[in-house]
PDB file of N, CA and C in Angstrom:
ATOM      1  N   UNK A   1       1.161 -41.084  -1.818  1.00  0.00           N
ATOM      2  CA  UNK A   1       2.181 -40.079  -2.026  1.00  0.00           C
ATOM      3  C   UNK A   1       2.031 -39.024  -0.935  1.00  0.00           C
ATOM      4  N   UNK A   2       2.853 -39.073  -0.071  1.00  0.00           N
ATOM      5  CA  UNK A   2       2.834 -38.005   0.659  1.00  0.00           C
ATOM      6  C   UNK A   2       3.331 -36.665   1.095  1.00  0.00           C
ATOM      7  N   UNK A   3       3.730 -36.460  -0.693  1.00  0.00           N
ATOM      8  CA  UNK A   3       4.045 -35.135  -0.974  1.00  0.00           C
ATOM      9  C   UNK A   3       2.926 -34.315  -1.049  1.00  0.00           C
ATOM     10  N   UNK A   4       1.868 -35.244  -1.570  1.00  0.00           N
ATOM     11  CA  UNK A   4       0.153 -34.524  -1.474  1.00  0.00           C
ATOM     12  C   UNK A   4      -0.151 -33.757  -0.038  1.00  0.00           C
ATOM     13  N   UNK A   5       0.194 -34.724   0.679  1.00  0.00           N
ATOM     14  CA  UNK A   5      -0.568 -34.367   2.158  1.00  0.00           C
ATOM     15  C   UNK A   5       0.652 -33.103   2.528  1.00  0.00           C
ATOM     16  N   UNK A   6       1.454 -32.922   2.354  1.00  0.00           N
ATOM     17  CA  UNK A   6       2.806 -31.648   2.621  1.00  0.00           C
ATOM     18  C   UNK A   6       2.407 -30.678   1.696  1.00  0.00           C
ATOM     19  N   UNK A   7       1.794 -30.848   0.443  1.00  0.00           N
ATOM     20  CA  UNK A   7       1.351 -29.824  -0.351  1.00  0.00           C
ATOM     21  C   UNK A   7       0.152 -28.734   0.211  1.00  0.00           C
ATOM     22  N   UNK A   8      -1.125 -29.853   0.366  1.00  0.00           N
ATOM     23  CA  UNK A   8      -2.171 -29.357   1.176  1.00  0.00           C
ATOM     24  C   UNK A   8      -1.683 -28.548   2.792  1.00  0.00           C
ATOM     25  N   UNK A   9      -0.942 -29.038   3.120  1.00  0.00           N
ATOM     26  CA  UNK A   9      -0.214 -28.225   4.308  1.00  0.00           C
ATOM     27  C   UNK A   9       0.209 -27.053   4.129  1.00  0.00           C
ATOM     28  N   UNK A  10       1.221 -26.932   2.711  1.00  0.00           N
ATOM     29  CA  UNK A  10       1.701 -25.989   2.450  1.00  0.00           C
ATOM     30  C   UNK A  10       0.833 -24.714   2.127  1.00  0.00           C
ATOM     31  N   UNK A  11      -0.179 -25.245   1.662  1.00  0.00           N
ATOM     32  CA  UNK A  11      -1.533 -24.454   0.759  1.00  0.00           C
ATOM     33  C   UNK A  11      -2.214 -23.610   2.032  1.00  0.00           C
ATOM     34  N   UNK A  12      -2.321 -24.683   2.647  1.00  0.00           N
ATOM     35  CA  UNK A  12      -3.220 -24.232   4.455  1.00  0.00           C
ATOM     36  C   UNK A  12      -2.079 -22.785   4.642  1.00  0.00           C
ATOM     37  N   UNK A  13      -1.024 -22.827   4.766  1.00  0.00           N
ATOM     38  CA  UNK A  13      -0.060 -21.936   5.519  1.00  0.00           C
ATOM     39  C   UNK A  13      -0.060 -20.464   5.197  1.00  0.00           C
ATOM     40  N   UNK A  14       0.145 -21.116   3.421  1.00  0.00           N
ATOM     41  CA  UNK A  14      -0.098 -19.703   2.581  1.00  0.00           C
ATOM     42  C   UNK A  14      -1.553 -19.306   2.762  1.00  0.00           C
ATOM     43  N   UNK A  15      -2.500 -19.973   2.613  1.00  0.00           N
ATOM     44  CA  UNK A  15      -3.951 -19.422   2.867  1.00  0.00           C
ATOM     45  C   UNK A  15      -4.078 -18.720   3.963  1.00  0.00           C
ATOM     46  N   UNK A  16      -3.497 -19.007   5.029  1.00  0.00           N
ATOM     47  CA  UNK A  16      -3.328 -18.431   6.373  1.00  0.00           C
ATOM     48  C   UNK A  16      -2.447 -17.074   6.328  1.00  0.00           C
ATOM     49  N   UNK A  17      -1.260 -17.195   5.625  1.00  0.00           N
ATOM     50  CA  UNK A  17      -0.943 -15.804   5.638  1.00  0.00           C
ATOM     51  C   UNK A  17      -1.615 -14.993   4.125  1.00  0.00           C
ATOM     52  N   UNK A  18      -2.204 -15.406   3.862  1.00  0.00           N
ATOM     53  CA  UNK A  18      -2.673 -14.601   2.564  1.00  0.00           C
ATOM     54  C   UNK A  18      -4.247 -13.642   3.573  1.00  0.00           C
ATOM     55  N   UNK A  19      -5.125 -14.516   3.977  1.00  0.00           N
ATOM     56  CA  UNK A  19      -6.246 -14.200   5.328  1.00  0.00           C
ATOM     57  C   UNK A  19      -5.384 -13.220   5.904  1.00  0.00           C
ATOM     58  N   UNK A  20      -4.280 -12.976   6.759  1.00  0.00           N
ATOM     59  CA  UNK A  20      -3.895 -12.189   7.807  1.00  0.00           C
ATOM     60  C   UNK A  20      -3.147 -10.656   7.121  1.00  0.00           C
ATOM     61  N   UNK A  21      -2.893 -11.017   5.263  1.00  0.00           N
ATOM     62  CA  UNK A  21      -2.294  -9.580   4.736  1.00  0.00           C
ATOM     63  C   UNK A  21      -3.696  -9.310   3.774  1.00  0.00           C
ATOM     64  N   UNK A  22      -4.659  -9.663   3.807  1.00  0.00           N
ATOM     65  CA  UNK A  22      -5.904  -9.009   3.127  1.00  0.00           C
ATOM     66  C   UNK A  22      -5.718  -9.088   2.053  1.00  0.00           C
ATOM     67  N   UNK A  23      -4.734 -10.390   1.312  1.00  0.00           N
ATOM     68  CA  UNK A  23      -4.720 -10.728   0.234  1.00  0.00           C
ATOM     69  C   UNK A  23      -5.758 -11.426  -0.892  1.00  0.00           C
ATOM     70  N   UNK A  24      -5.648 -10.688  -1.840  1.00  0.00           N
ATOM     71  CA  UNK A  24      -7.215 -11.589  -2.903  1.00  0.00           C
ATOM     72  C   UNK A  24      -6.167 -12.332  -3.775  1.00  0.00           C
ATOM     73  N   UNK A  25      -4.987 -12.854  -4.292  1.00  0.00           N
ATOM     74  CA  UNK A  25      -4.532 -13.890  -4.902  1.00  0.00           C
ATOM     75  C   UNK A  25      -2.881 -14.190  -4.392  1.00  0.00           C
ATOM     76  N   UNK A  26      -2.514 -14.984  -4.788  1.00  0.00           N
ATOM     77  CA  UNK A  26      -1.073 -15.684  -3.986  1.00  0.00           C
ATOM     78  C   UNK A  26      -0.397 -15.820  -5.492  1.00  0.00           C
ATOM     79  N   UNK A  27       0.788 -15.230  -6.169  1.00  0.00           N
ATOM     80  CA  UNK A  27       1.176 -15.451  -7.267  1.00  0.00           C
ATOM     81  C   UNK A  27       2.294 -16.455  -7.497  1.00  0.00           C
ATOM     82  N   UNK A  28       3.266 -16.555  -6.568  1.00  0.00           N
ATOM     83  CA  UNK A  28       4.243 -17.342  -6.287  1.00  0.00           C
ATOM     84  C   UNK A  28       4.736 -17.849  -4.970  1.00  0.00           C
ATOM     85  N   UNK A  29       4.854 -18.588  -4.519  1.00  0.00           N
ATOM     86  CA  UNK A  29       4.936 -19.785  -3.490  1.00  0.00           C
ATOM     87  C   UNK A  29       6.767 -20.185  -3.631  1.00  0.00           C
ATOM     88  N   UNK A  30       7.847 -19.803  -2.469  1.00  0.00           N
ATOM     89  CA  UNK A  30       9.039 -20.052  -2.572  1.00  0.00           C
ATOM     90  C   UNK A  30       9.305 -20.992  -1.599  1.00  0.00           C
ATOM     91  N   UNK A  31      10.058 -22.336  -1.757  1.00  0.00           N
ATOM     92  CA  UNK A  31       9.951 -23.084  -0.910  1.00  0.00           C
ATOM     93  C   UNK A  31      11.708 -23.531  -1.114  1.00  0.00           C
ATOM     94  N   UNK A  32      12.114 -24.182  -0.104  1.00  0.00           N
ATOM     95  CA  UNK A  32      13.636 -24.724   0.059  1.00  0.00           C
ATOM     96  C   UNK A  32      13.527 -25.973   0.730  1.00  0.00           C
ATOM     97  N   UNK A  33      13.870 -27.092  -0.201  1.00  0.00           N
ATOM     98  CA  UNK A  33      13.809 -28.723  -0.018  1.00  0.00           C
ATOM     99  C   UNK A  33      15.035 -29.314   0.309  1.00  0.00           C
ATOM    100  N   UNK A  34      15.700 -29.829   1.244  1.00  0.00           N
ATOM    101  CA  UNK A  34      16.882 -30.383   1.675  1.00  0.00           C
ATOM    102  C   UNK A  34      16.803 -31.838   1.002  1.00  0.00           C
ATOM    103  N   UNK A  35      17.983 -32.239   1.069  1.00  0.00           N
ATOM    104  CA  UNK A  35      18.118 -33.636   0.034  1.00  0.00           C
ATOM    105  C   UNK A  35      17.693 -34.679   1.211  1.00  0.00           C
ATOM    106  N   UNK A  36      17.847 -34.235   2.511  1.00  0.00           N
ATOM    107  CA  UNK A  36      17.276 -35.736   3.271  1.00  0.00           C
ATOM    108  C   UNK A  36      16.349 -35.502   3.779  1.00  0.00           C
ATOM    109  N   UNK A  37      15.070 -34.393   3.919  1.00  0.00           N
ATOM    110  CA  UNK A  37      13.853 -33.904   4.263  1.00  0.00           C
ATOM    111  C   UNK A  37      12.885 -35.148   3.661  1.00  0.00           C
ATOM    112  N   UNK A  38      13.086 -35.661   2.502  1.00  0.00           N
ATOM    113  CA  UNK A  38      12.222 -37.041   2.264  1.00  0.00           C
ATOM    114  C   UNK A  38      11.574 -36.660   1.508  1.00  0.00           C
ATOM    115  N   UNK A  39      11.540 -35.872   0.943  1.00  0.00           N
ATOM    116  CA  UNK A  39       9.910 -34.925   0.032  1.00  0.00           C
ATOM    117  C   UNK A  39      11.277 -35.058  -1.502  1.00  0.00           C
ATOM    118  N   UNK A  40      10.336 -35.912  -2.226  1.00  0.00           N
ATOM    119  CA  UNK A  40      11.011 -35.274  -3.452  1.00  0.00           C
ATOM    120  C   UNK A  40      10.459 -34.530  -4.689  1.00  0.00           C
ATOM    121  N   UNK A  41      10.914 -33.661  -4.607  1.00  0.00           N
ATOM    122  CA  UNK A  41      11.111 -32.061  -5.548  1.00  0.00           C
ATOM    123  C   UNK A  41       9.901 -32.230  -6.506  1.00  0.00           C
ATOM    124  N   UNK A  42      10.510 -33.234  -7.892  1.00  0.00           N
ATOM    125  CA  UNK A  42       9.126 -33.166  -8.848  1.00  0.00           C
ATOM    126  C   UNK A  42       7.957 -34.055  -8.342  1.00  0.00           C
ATOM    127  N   UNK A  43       7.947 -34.735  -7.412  1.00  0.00           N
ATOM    128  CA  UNK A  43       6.520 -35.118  -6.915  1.00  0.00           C
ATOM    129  C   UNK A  43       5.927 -33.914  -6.266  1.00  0.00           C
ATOM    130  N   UNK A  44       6.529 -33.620  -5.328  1.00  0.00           N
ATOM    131  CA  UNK A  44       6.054 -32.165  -4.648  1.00  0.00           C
ATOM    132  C   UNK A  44       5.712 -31.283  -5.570  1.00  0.00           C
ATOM    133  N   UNK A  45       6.381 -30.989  -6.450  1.00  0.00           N
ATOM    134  CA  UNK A  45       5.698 -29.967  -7.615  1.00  0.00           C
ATOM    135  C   UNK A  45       4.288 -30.750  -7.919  1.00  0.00           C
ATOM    136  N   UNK A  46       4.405 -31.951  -8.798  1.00  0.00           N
ATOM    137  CA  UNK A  46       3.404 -32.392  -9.429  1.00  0.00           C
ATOM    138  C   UNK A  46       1.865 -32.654  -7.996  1.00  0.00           C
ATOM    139  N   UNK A  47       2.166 -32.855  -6.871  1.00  0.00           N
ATOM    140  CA  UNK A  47       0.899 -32.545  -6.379  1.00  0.00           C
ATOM    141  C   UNK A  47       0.466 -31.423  -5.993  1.00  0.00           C
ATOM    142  N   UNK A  48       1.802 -30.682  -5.820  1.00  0.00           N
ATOM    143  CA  UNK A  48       0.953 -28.797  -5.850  1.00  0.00           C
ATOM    144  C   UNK A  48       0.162 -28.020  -6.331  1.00  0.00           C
ATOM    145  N   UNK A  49      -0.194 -28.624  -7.827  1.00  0.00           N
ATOM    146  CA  UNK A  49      -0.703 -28.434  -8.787  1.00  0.00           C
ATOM    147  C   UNK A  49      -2.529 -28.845  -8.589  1.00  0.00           C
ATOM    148  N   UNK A  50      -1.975 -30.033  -8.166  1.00  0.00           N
ATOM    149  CA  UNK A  50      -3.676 -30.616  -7.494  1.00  0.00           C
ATOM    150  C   UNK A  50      -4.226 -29.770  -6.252  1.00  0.00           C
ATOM    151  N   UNK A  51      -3.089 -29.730  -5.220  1.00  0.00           N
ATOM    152  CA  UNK A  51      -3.519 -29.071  -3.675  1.00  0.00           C
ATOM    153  C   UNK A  51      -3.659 -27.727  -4.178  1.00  0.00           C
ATOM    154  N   UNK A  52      -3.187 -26.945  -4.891  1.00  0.00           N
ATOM    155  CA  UNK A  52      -3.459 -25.374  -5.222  1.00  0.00           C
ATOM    156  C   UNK A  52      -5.293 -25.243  -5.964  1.00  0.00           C
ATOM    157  N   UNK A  53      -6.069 -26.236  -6.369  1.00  0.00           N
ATOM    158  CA  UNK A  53      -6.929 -26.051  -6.889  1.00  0.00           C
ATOM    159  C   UNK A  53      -8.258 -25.625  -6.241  1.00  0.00           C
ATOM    160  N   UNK A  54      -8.736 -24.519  -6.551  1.00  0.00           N
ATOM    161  CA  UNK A  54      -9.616 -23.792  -6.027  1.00  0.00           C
ATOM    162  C   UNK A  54      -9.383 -23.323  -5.036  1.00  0.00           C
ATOM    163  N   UNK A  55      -8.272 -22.872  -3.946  1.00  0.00           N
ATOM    164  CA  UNK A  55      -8.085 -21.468  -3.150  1.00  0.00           C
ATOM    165  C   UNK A  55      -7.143 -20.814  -3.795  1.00  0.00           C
ATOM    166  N   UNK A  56      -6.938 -19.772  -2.999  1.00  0.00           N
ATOM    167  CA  UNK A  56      -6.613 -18.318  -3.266  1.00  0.00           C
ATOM    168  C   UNK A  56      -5.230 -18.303  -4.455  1.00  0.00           C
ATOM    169  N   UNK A  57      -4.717 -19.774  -3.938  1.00  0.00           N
ATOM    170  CA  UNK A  57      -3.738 -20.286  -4.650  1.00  0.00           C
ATOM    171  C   UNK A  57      -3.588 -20.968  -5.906  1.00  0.00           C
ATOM    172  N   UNK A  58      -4.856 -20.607  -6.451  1.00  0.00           N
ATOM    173  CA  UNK A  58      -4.942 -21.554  -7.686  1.00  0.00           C
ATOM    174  C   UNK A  58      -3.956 -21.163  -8.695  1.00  0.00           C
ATOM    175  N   UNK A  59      -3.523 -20.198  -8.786  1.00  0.00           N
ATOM    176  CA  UNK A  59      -2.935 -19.742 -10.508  1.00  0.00           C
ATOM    177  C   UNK A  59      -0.861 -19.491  -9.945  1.00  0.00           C
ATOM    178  N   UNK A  60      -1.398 -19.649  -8.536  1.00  0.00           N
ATOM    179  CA  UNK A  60       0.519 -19.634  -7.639  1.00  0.00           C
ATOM    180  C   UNK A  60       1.360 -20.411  -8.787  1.00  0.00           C
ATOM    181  N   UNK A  61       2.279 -19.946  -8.936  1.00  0.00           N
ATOM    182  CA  UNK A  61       3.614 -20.616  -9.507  1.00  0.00           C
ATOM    183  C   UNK A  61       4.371 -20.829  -8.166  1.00  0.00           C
ATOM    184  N   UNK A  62       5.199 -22.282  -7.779  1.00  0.00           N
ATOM    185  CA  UNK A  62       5.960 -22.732  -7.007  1.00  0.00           C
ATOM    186  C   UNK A  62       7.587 -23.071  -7.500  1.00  0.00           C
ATOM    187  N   UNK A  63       8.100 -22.460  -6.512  1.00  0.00           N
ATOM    188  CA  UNK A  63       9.618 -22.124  -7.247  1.00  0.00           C
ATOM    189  C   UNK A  63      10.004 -23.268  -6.058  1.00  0.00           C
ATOM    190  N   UNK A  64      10.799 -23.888  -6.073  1.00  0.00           N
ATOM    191  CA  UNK A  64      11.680 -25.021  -5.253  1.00  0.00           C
ATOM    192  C   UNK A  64      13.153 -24.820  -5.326  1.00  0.00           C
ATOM    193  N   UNK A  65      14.000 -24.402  -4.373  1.00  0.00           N
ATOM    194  CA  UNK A  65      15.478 -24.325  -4.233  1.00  0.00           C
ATOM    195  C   UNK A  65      15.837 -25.510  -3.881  1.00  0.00           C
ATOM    196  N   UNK A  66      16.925 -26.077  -4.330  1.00  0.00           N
ATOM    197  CA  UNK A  66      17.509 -27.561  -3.274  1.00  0.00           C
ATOM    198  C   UNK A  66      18.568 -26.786  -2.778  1.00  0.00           C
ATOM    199  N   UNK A  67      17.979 -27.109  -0.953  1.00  0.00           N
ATOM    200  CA  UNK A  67      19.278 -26.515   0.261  1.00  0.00           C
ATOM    201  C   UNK A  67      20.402 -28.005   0.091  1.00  0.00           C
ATOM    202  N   UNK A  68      21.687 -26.983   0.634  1.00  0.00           N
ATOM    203  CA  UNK A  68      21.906 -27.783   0.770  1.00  0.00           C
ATOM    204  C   UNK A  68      22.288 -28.778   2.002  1.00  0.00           C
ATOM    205  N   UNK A  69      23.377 -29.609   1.997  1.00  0.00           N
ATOM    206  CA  UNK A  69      23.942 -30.312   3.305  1.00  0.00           C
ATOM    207  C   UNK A  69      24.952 -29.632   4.211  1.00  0.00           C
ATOM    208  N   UNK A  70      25.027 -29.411   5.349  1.00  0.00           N
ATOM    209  CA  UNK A  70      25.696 -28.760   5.806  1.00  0.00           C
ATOM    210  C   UNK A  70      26.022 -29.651   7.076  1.00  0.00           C
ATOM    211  N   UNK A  71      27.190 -29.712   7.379  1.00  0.00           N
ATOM    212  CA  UNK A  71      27.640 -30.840   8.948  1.00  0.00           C
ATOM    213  C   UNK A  71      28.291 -29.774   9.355  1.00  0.00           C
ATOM    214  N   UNK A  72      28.699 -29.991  10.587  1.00  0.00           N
ATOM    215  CA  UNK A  72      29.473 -29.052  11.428  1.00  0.00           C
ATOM    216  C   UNK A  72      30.352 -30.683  12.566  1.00  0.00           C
ATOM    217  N   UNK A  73      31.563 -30.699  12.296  1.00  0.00           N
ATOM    218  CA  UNK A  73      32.879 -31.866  12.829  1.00  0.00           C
ATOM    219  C   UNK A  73      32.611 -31.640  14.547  1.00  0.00           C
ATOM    220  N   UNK A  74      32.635 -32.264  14.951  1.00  0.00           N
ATOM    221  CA  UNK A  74      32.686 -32.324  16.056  1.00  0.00           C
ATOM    222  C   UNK A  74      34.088 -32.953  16.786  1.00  0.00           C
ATOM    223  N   UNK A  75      35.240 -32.813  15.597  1.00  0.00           N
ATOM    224  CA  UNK A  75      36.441 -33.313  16.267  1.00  0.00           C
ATOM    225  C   UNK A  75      37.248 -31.686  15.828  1.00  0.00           C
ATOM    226  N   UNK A  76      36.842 -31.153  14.807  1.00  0.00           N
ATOM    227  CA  UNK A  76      37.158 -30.137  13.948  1.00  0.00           C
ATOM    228  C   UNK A  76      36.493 -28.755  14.206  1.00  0.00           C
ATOM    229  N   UNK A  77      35.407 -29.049  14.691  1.00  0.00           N
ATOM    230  CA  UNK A  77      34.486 -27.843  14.727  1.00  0.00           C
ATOM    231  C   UNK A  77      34.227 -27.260  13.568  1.00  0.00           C
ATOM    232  N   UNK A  78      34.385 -27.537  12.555  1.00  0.00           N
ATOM    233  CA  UNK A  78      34.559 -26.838  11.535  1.00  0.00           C
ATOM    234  C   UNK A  78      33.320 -27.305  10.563  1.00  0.00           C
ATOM    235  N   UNK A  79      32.313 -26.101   9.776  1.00  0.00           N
ATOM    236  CA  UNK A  79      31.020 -26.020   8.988  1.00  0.00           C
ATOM    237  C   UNK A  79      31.513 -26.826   7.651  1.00  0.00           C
ATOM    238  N   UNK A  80      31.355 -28.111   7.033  1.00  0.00           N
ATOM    239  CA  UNK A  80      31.253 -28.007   5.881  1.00  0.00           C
ATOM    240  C   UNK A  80      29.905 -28.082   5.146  1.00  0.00           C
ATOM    241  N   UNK A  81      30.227 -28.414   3.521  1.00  0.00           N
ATOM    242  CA  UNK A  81      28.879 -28.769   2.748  1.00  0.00           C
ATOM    243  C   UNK A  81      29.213 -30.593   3.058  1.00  0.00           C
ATOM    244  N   UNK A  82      27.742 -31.427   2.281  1.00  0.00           N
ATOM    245  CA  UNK A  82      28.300 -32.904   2.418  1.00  0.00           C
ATOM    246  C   UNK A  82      27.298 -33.425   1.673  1.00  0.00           C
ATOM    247  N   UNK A  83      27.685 -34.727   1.308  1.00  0.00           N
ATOM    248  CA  UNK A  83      26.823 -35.346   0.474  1.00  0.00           C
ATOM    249  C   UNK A  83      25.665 -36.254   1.154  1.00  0.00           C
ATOM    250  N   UNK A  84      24.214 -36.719   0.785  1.00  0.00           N
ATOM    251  CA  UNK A  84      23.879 -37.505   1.485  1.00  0.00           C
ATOM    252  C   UNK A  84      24.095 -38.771   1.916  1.00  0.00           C
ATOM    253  N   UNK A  85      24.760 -39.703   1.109  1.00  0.00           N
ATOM    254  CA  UNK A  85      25.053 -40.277   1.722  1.00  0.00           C
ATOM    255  C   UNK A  85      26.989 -40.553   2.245  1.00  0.00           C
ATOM    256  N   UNK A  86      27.347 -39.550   2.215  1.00  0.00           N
ATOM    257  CA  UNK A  86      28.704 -39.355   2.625  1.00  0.00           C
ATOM    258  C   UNK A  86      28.634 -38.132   4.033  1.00  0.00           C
ATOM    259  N   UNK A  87      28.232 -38.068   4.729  1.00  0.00           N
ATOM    260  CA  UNK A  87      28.179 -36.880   6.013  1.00  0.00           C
ATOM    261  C   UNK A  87      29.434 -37.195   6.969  1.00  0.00           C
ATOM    262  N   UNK A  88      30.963 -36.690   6.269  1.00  0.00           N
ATOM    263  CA  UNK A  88      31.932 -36.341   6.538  1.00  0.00           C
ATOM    264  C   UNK A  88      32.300 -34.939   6.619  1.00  0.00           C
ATOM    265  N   UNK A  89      33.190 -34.604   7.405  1.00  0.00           N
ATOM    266  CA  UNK A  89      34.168 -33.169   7.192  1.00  0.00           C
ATOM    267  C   UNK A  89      34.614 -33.259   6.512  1.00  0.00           C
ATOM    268  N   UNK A  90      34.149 -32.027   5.868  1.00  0.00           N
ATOM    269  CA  UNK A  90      34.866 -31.671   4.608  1.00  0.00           C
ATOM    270  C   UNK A  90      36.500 -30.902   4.803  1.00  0.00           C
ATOM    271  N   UNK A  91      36.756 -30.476   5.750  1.00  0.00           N
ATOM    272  CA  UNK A  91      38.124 -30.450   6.036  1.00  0.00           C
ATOM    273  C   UNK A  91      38.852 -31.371   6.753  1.00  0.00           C
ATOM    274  N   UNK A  92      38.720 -31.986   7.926  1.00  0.00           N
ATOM    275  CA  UNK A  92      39.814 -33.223   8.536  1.00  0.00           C
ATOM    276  C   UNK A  92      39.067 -34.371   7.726  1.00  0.00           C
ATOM    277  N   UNK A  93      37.833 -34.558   7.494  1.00  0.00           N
ATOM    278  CA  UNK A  93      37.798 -36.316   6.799  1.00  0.00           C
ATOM    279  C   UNK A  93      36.910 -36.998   7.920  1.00  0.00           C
ATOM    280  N   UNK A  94      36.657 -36.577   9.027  1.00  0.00           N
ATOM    281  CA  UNK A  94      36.430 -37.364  10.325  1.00  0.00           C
ATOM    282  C   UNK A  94      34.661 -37.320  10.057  1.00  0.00           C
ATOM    283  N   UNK A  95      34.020 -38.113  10.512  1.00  0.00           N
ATOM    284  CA  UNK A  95      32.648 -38.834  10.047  1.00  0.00           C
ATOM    285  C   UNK A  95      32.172 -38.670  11.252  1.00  0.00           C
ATOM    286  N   UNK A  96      32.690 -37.835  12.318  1.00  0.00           N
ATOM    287  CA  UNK A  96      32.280 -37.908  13.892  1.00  0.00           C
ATOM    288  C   UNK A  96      31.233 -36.336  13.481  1.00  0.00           C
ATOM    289  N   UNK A  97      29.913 -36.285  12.602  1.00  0.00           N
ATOM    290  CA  UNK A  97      29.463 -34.723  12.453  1.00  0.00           C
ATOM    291  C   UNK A  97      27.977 -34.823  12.729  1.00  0.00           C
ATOM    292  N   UNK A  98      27.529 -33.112  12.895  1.00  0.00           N
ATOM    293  CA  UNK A  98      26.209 -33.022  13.432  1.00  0.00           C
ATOM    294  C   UNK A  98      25.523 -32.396  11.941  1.00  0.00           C
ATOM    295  N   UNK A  99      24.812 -32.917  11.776  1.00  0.00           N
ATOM    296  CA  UNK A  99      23.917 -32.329  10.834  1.00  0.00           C
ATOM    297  C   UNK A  99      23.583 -31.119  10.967  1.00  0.00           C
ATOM    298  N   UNK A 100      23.770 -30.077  10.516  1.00  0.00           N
ATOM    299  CA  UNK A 100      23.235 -28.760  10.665  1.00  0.00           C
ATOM    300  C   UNK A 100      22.174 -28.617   9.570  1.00  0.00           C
ATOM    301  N   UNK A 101      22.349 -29.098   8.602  1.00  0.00           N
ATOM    302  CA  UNK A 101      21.158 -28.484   7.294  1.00  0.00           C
ATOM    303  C   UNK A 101      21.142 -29.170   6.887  1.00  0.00           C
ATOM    304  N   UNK A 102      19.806 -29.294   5.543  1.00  0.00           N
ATOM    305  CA  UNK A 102      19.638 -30.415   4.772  1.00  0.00           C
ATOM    306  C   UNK A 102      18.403 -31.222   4.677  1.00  0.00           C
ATOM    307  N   UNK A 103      17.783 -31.110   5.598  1.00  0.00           N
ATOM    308  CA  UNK A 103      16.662 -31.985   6.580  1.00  0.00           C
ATOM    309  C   UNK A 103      15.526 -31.443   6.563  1.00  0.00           C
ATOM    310  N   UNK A 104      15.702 -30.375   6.178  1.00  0.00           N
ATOM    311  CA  UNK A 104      14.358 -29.142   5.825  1.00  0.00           C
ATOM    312  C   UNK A 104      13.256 -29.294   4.849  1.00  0.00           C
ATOM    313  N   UNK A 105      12.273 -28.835   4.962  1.00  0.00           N
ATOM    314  CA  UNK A 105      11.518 -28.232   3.968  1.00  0.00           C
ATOM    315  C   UNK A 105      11.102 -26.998   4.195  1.00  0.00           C
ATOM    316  N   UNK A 106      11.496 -25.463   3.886  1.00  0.00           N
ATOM    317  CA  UNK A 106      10.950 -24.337   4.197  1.00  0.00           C
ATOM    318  C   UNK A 106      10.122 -23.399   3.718  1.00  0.00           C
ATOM    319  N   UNK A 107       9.134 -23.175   3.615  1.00  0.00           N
ATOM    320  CA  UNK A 107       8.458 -21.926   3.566  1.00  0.00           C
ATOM    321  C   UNK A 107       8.913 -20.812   3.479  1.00  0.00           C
ATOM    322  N   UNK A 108       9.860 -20.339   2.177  1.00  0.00           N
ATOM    323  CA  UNK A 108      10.470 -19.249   1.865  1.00  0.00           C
ATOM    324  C   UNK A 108      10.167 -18.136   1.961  1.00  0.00           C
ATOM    325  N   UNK A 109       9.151 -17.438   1.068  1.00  0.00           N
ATOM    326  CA  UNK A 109       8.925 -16.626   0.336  1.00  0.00           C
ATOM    327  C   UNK A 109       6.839 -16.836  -0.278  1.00  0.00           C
ATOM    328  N   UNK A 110       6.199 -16.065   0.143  1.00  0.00           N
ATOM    329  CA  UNK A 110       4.705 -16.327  -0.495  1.00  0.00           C
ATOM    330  C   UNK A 110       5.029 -14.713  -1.345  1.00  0.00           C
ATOM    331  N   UNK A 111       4.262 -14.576  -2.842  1.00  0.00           N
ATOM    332  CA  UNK A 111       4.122 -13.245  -3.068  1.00  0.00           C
ATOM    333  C   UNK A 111       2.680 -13.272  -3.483  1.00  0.00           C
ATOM    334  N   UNK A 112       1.977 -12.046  -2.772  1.00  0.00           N
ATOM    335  CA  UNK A 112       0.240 -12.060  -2.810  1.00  0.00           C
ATOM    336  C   UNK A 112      -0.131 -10.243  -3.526  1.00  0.00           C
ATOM    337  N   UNK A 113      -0.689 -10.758  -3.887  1.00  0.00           N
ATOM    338  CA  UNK A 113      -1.909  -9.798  -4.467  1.00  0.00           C
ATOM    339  C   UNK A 113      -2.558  -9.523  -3.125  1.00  0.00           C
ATOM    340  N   UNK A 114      -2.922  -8.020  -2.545  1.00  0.00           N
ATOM    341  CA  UNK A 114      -3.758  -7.217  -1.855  1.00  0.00           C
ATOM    342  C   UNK A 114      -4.407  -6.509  -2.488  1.00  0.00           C
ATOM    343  N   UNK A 115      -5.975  -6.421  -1.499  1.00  0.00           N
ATOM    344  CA  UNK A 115      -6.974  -6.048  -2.240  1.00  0.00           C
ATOM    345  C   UNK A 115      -6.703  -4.728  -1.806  1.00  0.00           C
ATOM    346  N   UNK A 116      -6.190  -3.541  -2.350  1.00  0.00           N
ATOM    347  CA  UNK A 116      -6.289  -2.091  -2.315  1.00  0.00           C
ATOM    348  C   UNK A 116      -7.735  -1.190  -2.186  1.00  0.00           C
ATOM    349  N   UNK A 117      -8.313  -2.146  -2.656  1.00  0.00           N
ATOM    350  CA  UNK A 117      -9.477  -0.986  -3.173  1.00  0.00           C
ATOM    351  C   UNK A 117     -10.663  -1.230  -1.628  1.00  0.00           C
ATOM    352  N   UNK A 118     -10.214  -2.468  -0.858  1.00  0.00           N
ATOM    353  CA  UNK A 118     -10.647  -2.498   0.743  1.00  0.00           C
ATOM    354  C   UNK A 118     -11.610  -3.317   0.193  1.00  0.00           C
ATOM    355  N   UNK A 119     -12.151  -4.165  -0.618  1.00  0.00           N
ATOM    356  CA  UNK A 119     -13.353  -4.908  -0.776  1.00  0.00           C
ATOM    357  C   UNK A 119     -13.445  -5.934   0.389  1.00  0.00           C
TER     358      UNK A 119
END
């Protein structure tokens, strides 16, 4: 499953910015999953759970948005939304489009606990 190995990644990132704001715990973890990024949603949850165990991140709640599809026509020029497996304009119909979104997995949002008291 190699939502595991994207989890542990994810964990590394936040650990990294949690180290650089002098944070002592990570409470929530915001992430945005595109439908053709390949990672799917409740596996990714369910190994987060494992990769969060024993750093800073252990007790993090992970929130997951699904982004969505976005093409941009290249006969039309024109931004629509789209389905995965339909990546048409959504205004002329024409199938000639560039993927703009969708394809992602992002690193939203970390919210951390700082140690105030300077320990």
């Amino acid at each position: 499953m190699h939502e595991l190995s994207i989890c542990q990644a994810l964990i590394e990132q936040v650990e990294a910015i949690a180290r650089e704001r002098q944070a002592v715990r990570v409470l929530h973890i915001r992430i945005g999953v595109g439908p053709l990024s390949g990672v799917e949603p409740q596996l990714l949850e369910h190994a987060f759970y494992i990769a969060r165990a024993d750093t800073i991140a252990a007790d993090a709640q992970l929130d997951i948005t699904a982004l969505p599809i976005r093409v941009r026509c290249r006969q039309c020029s024109q931004l629509s939304d789209a389905q995965p497996a339909k990546l048409i304009c959504g205004h002329c119909g024409d199938w000639h489009t560039q993927l703009i979104s969708g394809d992602e997995l992002l690193l939203s949002q970390v919210e951390l606990v700082q140690d105030i008291a300077g320990r």
